[in-house]
C-alpha atoms as a PDB file:
ATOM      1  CA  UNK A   1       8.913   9.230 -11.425  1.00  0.00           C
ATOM      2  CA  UNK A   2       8.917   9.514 -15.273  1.00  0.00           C
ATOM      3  CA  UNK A   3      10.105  13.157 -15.092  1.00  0.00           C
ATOM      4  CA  UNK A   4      13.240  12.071 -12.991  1.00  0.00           C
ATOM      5  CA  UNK A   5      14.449   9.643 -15.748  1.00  0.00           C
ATOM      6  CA  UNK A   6      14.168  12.123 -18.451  1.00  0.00           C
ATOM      7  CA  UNK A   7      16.616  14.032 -15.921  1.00  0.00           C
ATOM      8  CA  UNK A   8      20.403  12.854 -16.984  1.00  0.00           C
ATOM      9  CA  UNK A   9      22.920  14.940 -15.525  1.00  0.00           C
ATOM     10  CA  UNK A  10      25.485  16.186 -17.438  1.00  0.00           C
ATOM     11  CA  UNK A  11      29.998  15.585 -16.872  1.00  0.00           C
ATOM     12  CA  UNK A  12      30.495  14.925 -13.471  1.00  0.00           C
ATOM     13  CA  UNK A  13      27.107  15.948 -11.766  1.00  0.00           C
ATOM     14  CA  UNK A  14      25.004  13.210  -9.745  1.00  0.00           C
ATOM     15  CA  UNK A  15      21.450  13.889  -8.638  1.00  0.00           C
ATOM     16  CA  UNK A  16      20.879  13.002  -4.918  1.00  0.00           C
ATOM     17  CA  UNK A  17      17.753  12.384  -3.216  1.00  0.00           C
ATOM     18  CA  UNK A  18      18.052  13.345   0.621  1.00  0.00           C
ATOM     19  CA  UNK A  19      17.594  11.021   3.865  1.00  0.00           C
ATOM     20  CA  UNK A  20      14.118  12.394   5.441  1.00  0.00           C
ATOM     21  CA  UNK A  21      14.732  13.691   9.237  1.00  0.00           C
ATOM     22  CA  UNK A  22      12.985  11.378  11.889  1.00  0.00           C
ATOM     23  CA  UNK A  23       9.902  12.983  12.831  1.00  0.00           C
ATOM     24  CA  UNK A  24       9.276  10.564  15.880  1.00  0.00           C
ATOM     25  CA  UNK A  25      11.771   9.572  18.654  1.00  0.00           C
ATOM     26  CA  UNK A  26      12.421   6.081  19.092  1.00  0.00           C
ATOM     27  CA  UNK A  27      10.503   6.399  22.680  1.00  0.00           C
ATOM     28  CA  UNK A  28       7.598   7.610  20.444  1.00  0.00           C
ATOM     29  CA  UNK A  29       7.950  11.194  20.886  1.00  0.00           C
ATOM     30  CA  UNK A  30       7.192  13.642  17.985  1.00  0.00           C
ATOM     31  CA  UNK A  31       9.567  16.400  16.993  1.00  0.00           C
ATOM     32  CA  UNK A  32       8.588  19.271  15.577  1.00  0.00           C
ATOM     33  CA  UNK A  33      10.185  20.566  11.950  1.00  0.00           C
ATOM     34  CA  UNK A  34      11.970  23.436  14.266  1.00  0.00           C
ATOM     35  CA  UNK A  35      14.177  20.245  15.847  1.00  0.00           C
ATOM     36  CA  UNK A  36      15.083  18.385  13.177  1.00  0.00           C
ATOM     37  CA  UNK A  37      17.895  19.085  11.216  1.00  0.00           C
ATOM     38  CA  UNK A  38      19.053  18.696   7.759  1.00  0.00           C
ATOM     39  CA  UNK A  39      20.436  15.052   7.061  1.00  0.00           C
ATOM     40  CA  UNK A  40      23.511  15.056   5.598  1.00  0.00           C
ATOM     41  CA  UNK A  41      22.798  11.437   4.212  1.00  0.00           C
ATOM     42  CA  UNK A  42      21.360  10.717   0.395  1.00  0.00           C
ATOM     43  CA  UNK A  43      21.114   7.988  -2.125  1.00  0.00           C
ATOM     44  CA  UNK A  44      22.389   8.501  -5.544  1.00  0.00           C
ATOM     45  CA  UNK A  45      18.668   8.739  -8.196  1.00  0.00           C
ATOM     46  CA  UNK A  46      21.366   9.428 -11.499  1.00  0.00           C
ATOM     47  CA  UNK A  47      24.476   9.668 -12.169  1.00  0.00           C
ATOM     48  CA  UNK A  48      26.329  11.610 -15.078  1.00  0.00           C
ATOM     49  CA  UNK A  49      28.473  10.018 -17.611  1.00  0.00           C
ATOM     50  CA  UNK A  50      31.580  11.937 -16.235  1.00  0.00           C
ATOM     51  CA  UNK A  51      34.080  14.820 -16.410  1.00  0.00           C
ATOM     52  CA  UNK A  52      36.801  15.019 -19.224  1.00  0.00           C
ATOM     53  CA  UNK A  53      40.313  15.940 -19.360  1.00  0.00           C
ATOM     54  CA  UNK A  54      42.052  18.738 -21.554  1.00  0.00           C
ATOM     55  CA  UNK A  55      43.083  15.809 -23.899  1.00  0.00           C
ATOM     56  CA  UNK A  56      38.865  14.917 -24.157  1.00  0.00           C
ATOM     57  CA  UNK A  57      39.284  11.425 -22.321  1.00  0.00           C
ATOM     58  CA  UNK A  58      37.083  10.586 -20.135  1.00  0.00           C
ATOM     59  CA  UNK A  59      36.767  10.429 -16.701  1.00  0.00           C
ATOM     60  CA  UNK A  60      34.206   7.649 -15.433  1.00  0.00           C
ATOM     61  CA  UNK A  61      32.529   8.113 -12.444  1.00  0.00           C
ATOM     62  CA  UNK A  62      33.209   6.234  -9.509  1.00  0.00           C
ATOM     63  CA  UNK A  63      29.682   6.534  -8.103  1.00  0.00           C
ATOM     64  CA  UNK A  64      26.505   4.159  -9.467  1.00  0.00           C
ATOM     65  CA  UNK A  65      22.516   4.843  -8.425  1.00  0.00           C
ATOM     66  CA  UNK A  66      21.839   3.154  -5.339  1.00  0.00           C
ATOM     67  CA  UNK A  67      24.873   4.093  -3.649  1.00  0.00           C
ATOM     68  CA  UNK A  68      24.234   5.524   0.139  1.00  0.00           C
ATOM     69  CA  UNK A  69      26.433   8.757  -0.012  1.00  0.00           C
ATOM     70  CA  UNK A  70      27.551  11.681   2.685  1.00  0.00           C
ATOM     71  CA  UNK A  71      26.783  14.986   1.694  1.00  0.00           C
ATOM     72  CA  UNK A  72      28.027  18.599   2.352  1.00  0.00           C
ATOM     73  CA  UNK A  73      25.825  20.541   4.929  1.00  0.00           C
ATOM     74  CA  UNK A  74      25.303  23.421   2.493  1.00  0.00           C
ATOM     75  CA  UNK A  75      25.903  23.307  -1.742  1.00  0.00           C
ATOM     76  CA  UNK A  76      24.204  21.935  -4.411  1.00  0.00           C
ATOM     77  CA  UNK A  77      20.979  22.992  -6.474  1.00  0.00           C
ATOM     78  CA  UNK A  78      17.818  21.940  -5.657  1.00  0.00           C
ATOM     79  CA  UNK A  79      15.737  20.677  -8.529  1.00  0.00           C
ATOM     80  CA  UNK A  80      11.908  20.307  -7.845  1.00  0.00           C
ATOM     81  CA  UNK A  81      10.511  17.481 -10.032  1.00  0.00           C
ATOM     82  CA  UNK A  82       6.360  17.467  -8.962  1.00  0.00           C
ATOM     83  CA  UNK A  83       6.183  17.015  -5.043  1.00  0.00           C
ATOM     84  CA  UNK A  84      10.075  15.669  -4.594  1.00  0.00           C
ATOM     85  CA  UNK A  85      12.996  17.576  -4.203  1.00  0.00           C
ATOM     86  CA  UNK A  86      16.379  16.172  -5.208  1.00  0.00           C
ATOM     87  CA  UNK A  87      19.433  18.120  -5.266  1.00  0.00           C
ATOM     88  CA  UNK A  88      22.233  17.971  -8.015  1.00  0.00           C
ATOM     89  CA  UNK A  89      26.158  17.691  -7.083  1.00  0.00           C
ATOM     90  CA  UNK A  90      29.194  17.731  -8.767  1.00  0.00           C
ATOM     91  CA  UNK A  91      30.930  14.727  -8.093  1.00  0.00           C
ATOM     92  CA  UNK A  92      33.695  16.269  -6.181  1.00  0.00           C
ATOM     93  CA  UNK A  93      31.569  17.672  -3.785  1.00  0.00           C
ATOM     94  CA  UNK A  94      30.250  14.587  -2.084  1.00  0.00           C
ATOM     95  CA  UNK A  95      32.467  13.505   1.208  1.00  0.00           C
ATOM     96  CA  UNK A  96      31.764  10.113   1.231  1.00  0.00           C
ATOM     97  CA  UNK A  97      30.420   6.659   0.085  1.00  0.00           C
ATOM     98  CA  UNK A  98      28.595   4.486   3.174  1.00  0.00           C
ATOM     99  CA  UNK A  99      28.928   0.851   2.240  1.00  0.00           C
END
């Protein structure tokens, strides 16, 4: 976990890790990786200090770590840090904010 807090991004980009797929059913059942899909669900690990106009003022961002956020199905880069993966967003590109 020390690598991810040397990891600040940059303008408007937030660094998402991703909901894990259930594995089991809640009857008990186990899925295999071929049935589970992607979830489109992550919580916000760091978050940018914003974009910036023409004029230089700054934007602040109106997402904070811990938030529970809705992600696109496809975008974003995957950064590896050890055995994690996290993926990094621009703000714009996130759909929503679960409260």
């Amino acid at each position: 976990m020390s690598a991810l807090k040397a990891l600040i991004p940059l303008a408007d980009r937030v660094l998402v890790k991703r909901v894990v797929a259930a594995s089991q059913t809640a009857g008990g059942i186990f899925l295999p990786d071929a049935a589970t899909t992607k979830v489109n669900e992550g919580e916000v690990v760091s978050v940018g200090p914003g974009a910036r106009t023409t004029a230089g003022d700054l934007i602040p961002m109106s997402l904070m770590t811990g938030d529970k956020v809705l992600l696109p199905e496809y975008g974003g880069n995957t950064v590896k840090m050890g055995d994690e993966e996290f993926n990094l967003f621009r703000e714009a590109e996130i759909l929503g904010k679960f409260e």
